[in-house]
C-alpha atoms as a PDB file:
ATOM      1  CA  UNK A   1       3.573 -18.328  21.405  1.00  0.00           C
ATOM      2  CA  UNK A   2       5.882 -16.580  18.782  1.00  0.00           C
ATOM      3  CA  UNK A   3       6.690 -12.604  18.287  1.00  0.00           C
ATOM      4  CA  UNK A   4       7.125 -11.117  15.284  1.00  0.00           C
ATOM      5  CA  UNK A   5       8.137  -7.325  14.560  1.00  0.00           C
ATOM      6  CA  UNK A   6       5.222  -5.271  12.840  1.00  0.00           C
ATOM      7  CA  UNK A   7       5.545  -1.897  11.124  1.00  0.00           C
ATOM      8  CA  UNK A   8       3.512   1.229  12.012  1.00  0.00           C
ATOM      9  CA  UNK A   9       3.621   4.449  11.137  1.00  0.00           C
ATOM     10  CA  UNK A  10       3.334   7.580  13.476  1.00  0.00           C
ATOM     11  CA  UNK A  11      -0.182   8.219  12.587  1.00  0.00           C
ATOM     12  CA  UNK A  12      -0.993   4.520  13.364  1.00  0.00           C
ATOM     13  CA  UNK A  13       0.983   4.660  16.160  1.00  0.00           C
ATOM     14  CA  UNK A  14      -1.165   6.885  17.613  1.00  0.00           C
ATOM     15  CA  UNK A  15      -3.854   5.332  16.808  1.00  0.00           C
ATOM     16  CA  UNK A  16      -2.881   2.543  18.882  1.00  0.00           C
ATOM     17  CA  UNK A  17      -2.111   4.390  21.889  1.00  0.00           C
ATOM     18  CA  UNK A  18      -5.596   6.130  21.950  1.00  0.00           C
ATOM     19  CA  UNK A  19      -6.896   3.158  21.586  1.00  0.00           C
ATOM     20  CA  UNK A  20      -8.843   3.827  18.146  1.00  0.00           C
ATOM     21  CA  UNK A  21      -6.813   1.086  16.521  1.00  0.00           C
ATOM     22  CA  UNK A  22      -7.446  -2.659  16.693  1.00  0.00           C
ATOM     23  CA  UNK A  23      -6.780  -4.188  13.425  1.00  0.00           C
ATOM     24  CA  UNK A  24      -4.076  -4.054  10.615  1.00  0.00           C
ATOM     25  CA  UNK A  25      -4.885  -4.691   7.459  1.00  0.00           C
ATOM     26  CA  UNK A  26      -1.626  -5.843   5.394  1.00  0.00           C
ATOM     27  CA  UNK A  27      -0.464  -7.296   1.739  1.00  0.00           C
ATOM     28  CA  UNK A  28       2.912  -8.994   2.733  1.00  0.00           C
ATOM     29  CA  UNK A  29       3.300 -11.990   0.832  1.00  0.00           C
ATOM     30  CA  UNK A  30       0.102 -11.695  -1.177  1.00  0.00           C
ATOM     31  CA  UNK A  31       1.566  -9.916  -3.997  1.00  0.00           C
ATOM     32  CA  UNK A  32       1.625 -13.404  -6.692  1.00  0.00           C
ATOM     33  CA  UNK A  33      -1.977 -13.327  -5.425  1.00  0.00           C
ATOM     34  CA  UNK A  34      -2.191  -9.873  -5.892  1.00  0.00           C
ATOM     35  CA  UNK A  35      -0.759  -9.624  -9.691  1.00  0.00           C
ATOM     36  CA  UNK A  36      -4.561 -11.097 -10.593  1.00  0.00           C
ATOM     37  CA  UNK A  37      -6.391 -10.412  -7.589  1.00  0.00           C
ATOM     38  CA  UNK A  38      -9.378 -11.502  -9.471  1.00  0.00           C
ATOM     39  CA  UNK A  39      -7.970 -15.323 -10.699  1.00  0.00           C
ATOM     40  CA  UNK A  40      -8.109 -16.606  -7.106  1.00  0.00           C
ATOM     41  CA  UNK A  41     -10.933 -17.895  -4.968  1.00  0.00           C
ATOM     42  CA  UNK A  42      -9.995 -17.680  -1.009  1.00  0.00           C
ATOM     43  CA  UNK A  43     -10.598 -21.142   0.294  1.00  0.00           C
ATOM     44  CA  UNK A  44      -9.346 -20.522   4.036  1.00  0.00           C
ATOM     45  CA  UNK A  45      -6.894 -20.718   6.620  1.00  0.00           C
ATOM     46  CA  UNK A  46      -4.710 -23.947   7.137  1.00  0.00           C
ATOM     47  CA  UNK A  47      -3.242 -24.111  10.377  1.00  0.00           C
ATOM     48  CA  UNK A  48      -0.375 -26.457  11.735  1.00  0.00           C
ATOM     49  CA  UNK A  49       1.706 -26.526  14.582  1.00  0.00           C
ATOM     50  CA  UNK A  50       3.377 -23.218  14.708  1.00  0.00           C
ATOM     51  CA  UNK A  51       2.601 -22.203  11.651  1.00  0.00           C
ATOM     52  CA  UNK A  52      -0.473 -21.175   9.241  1.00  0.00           C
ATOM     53  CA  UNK A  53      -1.299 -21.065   5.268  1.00  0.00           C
ATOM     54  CA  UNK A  54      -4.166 -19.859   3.766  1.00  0.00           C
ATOM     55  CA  UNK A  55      -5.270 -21.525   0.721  1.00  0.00           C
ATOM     56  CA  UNK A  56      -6.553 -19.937  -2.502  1.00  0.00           C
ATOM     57  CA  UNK A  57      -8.088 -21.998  -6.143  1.00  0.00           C
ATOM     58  CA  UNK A  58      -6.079 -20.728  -9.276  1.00  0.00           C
ATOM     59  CA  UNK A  59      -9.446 -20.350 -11.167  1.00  0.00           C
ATOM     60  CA  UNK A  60      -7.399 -20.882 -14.462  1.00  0.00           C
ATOM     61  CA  UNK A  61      -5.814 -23.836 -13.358  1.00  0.00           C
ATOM     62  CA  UNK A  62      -7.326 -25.600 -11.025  1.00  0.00           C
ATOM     63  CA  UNK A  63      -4.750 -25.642  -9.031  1.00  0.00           C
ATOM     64  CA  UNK A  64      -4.632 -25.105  -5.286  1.00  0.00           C
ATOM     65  CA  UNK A  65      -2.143 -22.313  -4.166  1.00  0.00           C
ATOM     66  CA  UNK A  66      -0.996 -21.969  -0.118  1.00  0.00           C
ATOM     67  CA  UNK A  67       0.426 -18.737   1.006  1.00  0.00           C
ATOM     68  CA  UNK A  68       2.227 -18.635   4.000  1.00  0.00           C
ATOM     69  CA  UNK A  69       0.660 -16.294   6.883  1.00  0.00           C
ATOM     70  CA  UNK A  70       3.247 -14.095   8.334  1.00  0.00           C
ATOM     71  CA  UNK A  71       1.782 -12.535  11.322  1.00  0.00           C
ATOM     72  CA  UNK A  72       1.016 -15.830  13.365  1.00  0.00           C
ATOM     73  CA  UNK A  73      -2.084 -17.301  15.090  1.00  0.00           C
ATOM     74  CA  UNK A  74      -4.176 -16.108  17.664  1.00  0.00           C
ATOM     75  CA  UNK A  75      -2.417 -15.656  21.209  1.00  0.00           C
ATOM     76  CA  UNK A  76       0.948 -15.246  19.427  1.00  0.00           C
ATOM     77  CA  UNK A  77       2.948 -11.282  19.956  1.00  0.00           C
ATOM     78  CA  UNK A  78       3.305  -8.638  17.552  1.00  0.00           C
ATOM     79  CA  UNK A  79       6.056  -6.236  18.783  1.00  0.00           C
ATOM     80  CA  UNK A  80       5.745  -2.517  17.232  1.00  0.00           C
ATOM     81  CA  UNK A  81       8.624  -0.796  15.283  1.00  0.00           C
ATOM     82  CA  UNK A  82       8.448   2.799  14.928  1.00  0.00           C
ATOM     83  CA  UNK A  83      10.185   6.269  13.632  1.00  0.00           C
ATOM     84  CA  UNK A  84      12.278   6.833  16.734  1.00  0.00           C
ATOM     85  CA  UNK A  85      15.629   9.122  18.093  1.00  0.00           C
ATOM     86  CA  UNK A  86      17.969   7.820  19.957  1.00  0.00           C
ATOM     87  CA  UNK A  87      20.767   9.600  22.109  1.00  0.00           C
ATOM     88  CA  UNK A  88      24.191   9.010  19.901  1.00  0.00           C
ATOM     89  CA  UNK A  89      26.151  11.744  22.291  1.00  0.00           C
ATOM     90  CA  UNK A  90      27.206   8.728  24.837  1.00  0.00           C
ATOM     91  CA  UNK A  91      25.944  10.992  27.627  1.00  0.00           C
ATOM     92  CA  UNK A  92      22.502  12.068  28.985  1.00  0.00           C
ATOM     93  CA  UNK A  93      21.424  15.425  28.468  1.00  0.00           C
ATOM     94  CA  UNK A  94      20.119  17.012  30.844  1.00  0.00           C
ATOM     95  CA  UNK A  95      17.771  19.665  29.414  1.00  0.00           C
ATOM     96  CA  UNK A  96      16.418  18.623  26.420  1.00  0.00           C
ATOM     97  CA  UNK A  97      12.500  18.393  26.686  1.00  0.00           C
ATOM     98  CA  UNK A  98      12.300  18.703  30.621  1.00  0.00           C
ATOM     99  CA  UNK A  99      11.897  14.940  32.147  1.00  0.00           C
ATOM    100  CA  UNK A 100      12.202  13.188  29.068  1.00  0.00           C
ATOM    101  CA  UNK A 101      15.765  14.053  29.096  1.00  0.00           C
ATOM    102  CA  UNK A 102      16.389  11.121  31.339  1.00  0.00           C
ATOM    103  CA  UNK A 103      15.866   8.713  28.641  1.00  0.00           C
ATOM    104  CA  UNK A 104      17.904   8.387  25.433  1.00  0.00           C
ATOM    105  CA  UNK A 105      14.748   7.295  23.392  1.00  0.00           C
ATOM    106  CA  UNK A 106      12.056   9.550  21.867  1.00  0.00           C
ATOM    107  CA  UNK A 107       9.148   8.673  19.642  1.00  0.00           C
ATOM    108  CA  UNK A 108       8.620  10.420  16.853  1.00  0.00           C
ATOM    109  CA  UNK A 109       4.718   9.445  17.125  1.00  0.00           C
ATOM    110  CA  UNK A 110       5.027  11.869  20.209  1.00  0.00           C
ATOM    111  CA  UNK A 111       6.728  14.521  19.103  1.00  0.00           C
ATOM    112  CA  UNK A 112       5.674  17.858  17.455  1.00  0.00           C
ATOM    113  CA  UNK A 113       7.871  19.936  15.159  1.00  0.00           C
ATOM    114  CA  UNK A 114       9.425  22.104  17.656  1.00  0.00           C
ATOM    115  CA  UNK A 115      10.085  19.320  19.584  1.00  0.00           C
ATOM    116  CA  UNK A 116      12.162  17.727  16.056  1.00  0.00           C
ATOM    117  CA  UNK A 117      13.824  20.736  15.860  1.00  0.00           C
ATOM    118  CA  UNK A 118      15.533  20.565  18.954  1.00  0.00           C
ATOM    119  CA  UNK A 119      16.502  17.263  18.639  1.00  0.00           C
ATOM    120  CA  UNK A 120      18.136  17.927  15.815  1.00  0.00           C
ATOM    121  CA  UNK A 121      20.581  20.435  17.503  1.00  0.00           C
ATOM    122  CA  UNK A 122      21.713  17.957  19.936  1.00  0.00           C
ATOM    123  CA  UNK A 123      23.160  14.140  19.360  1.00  0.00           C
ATOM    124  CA  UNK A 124      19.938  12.551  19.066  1.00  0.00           C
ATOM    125  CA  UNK A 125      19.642  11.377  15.510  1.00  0.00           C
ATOM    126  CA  UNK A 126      15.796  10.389  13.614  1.00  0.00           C
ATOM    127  CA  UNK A 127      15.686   5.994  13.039  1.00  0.00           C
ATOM    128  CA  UNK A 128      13.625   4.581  10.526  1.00  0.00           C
ATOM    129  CA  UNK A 129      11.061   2.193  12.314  1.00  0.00           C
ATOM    130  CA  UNK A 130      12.625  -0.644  10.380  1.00  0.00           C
ATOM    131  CA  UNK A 131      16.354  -0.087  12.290  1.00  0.00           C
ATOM    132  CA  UNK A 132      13.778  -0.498  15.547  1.00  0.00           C
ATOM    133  CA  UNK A 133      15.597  -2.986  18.025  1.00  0.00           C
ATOM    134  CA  UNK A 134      12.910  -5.309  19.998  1.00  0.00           C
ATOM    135  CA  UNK A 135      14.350  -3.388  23.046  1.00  0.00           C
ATOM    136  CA  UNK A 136      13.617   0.074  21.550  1.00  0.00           C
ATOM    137  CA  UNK A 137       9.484  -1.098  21.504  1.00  0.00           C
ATOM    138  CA  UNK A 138       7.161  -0.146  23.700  1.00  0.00           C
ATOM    139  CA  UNK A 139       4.261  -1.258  22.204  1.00  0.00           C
ATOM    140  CA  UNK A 140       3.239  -5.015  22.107  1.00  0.00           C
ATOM    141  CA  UNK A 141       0.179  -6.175  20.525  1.00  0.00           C
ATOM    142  CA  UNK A 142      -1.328 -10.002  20.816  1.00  0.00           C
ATOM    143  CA  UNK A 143      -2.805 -11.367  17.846  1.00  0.00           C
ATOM    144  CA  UNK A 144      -6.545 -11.834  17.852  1.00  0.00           C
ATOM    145  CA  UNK A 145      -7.866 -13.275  15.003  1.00  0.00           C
ATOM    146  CA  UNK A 146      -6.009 -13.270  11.586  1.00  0.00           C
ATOM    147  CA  UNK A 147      -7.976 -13.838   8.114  1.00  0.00           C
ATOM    148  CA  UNK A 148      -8.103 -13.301   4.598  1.00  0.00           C
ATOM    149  CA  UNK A 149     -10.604 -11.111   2.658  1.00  0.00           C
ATOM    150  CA  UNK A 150     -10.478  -8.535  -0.365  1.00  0.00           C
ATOM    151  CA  UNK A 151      -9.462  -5.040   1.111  1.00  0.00           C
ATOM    152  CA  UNK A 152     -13.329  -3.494  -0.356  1.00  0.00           C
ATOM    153  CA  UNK A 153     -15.185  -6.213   1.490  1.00  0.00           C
ATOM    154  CA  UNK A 154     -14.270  -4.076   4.311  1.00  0.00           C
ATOM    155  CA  UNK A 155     -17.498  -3.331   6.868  1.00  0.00           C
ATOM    156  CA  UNK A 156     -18.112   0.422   8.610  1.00  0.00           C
ATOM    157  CA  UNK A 157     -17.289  -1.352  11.603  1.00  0.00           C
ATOM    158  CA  UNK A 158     -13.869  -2.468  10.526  1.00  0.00           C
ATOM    159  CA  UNK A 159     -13.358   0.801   8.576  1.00  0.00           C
ATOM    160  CA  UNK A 160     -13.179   2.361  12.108  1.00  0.00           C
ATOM    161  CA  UNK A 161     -11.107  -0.289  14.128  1.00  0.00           C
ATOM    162  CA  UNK A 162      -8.661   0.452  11.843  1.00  0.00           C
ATOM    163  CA  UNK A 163      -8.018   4.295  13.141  1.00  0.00           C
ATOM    164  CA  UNK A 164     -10.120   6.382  11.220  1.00  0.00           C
ATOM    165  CA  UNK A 165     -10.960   9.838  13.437  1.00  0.00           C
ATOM    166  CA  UNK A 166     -15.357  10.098  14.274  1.00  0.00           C
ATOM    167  CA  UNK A 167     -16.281  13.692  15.021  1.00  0.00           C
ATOM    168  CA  UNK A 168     -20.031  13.894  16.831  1.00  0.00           C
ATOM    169  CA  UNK A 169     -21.190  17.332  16.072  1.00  0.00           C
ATOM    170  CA  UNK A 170     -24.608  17.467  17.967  1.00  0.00           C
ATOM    171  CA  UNK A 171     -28.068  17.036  17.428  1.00  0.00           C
ATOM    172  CA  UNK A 172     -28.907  17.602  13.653  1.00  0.00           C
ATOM    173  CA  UNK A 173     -25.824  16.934  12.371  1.00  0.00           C
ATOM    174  CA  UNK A 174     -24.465  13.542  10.745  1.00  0.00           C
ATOM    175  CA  UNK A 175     -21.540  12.031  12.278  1.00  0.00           C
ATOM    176  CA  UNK A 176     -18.393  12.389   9.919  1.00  0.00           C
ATOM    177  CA  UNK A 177     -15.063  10.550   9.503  1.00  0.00           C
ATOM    178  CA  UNK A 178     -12.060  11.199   8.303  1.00  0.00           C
ATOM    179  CA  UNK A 179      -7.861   9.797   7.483  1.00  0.00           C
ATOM    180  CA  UNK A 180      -6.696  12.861   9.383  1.00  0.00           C
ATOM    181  CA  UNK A 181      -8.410  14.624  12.802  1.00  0.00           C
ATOM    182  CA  UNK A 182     -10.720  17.257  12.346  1.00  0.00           C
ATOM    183  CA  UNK A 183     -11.729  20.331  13.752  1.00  0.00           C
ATOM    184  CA  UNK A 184     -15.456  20.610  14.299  1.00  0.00           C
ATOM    185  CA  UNK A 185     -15.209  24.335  12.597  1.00  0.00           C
ATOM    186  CA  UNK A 186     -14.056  22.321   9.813  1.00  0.00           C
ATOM    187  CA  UNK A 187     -16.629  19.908  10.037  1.00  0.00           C
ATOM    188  CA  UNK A 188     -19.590  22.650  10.304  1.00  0.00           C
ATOM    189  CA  UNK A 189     -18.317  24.983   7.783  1.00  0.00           C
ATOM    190  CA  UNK A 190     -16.279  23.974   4.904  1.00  0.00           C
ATOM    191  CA  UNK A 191     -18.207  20.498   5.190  1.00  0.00           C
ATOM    192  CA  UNK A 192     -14.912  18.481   5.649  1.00  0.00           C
ATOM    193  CA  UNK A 193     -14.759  14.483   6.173  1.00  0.00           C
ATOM    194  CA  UNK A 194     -16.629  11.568   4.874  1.00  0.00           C
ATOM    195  CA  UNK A 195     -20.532  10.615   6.160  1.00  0.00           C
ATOM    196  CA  UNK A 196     -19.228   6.666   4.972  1.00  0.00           C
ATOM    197  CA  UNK A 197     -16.203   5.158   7.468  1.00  0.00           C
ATOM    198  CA  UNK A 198     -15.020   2.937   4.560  1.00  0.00           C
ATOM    199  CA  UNK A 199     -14.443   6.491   2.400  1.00  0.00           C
ATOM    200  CA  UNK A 200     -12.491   7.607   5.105  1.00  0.00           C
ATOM    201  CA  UNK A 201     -10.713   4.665   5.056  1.00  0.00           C
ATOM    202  CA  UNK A 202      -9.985   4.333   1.489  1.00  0.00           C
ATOM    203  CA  UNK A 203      -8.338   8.035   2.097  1.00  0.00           C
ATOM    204  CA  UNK A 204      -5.862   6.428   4.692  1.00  0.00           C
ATOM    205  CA  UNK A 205      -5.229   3.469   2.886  1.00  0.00           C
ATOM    206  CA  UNK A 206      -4.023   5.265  -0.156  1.00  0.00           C
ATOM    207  CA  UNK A 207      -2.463   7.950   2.082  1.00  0.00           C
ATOM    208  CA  UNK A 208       0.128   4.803   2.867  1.00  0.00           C
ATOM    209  CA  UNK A 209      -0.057   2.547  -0.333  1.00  0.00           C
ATOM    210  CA  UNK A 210      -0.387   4.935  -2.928  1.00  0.00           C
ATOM    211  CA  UNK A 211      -2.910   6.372  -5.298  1.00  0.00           C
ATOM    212  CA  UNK A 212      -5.313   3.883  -6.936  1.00  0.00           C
ATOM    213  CA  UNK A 213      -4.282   1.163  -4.381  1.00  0.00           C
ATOM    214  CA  UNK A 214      -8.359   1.201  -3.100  1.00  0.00           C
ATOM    215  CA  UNK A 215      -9.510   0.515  -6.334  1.00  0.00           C
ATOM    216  CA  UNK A 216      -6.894  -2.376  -6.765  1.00  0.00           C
ATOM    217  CA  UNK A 217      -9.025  -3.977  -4.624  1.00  0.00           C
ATOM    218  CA  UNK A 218      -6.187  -6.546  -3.476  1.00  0.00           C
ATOM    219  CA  UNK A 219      -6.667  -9.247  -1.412  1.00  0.00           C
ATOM    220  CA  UNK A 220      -5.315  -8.487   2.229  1.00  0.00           C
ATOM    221  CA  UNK A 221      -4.130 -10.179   5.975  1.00  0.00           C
ATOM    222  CA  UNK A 222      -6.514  -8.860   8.361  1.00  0.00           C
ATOM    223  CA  UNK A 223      -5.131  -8.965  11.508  1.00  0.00           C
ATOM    224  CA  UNK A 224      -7.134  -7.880  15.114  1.00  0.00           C
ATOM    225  CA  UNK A 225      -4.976  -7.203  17.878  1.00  0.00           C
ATOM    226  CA  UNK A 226      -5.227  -6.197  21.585  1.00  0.00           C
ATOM    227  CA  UNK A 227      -2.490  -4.283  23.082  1.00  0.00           C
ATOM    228  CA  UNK A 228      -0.732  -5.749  25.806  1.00  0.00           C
ATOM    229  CA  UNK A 229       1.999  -3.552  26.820  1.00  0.00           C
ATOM    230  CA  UNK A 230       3.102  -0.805  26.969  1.00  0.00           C
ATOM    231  CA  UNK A 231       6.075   1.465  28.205  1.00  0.00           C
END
């Protein structure tokens, strides 16, 4: 069993912790791939001991090409880095946000502005996820399953694994999803969210990789998880 660190953002994050998120979907190390997503065929996954590949045909050449698989095989760790603030005073405050002054971490996934604002008055100072020690973490996730597929091949099912928010409205009404939660007023009157969970996915996937990254259509590491811990 290895661990690897993993990158989330607040929103995902979230996710996680209320349980609405269950896979990753990911383009590390796929970008050669990904320069002519539409050259290669995916063959499949070549595992060895402690490692994995998966394997893709060059269509123009022939030519077999392995890519390595960075986030491991199933029953191997996946240890969460995340926005965080971290007591630089040396001491302990002893007001700041009630209880949670006992601690000299806070999460930025569990904060709300006011609660930012505050922080910023004291010694606590805002950490980019990727300065995240592995004893800052309090969320570790064990790998599932781990595959390769073109990010539009993705099914409803998946769509909503991956943390899109579901509002049920009531009889008469079509269920609708969205990137971003929703208020049922919202739902109901201006006729906010998407009736498809892949649309609403394609929203969050662009809200992190960028305009016109959907219709890229790159090819992806789809990773399931369960979470095992957390602190």
């Amino acid at each position: 069993m290895k661990e690897r660190p993993i990158l989330f953002s607040a929103t995902m994050v979230r996710a996680i912790l209320d349980c609405r998120k269950t896979v990753t979907r990911r383009v590390s190390g796929l970008q050669v791939i990904n320069a002519e997503p539409d050259r290669y065929q995916f063959l499949g996954m070549v595992s060895g001991p402690g490692t994995s590949h998966t394997a893709f045909h060059d269509k123009d050449t022939g030519a077999q090409v392995l890519v390595r698989n960075p986030y491991g095989q199933p029953g191997d760790r996946l240890w969460v880095r995340e926005t965080f603030w971290k007591d630089e005073s040396g001491f302990k405050p002893t007001l700041l946000l009630g209880a949670k002054a006992r601690v000299h971490l806070e999460y930025d996934a569990d904060l709300k502005d006011h609660d930012r604002d505050e922080l910023r008055s004291t010694q606590y100072r805002c950490k980019p996820s990727i300065h995240m020690p592995r004893w800052a973490s309090r969320i570790t996730l064990e790998v599932t399953g781990v595959r390769v597929e073109r990010l539009q091949d993705i099914s409803d099912a998946q769509a909503e694994a991956e943390g899109i928010h579901r509002l049920s409205i009531g009889s008469g009404y079509q269920d609708r999803f969205s990137a971003e939660p929703l208020a049922w007023a919202d739902v109901v009157e201006s006729d906010a969210g998407r009736e498809d969970p892949c649309r609403a996915f394609r929203d969050l996937w662009e809200s992190i990789n960028g305009a016109g990254s959907w219709n890229a259509n790159p090819w992806v590491w789809v990773v399931d998880f369960k979470r095992i811990t957390m602190r």
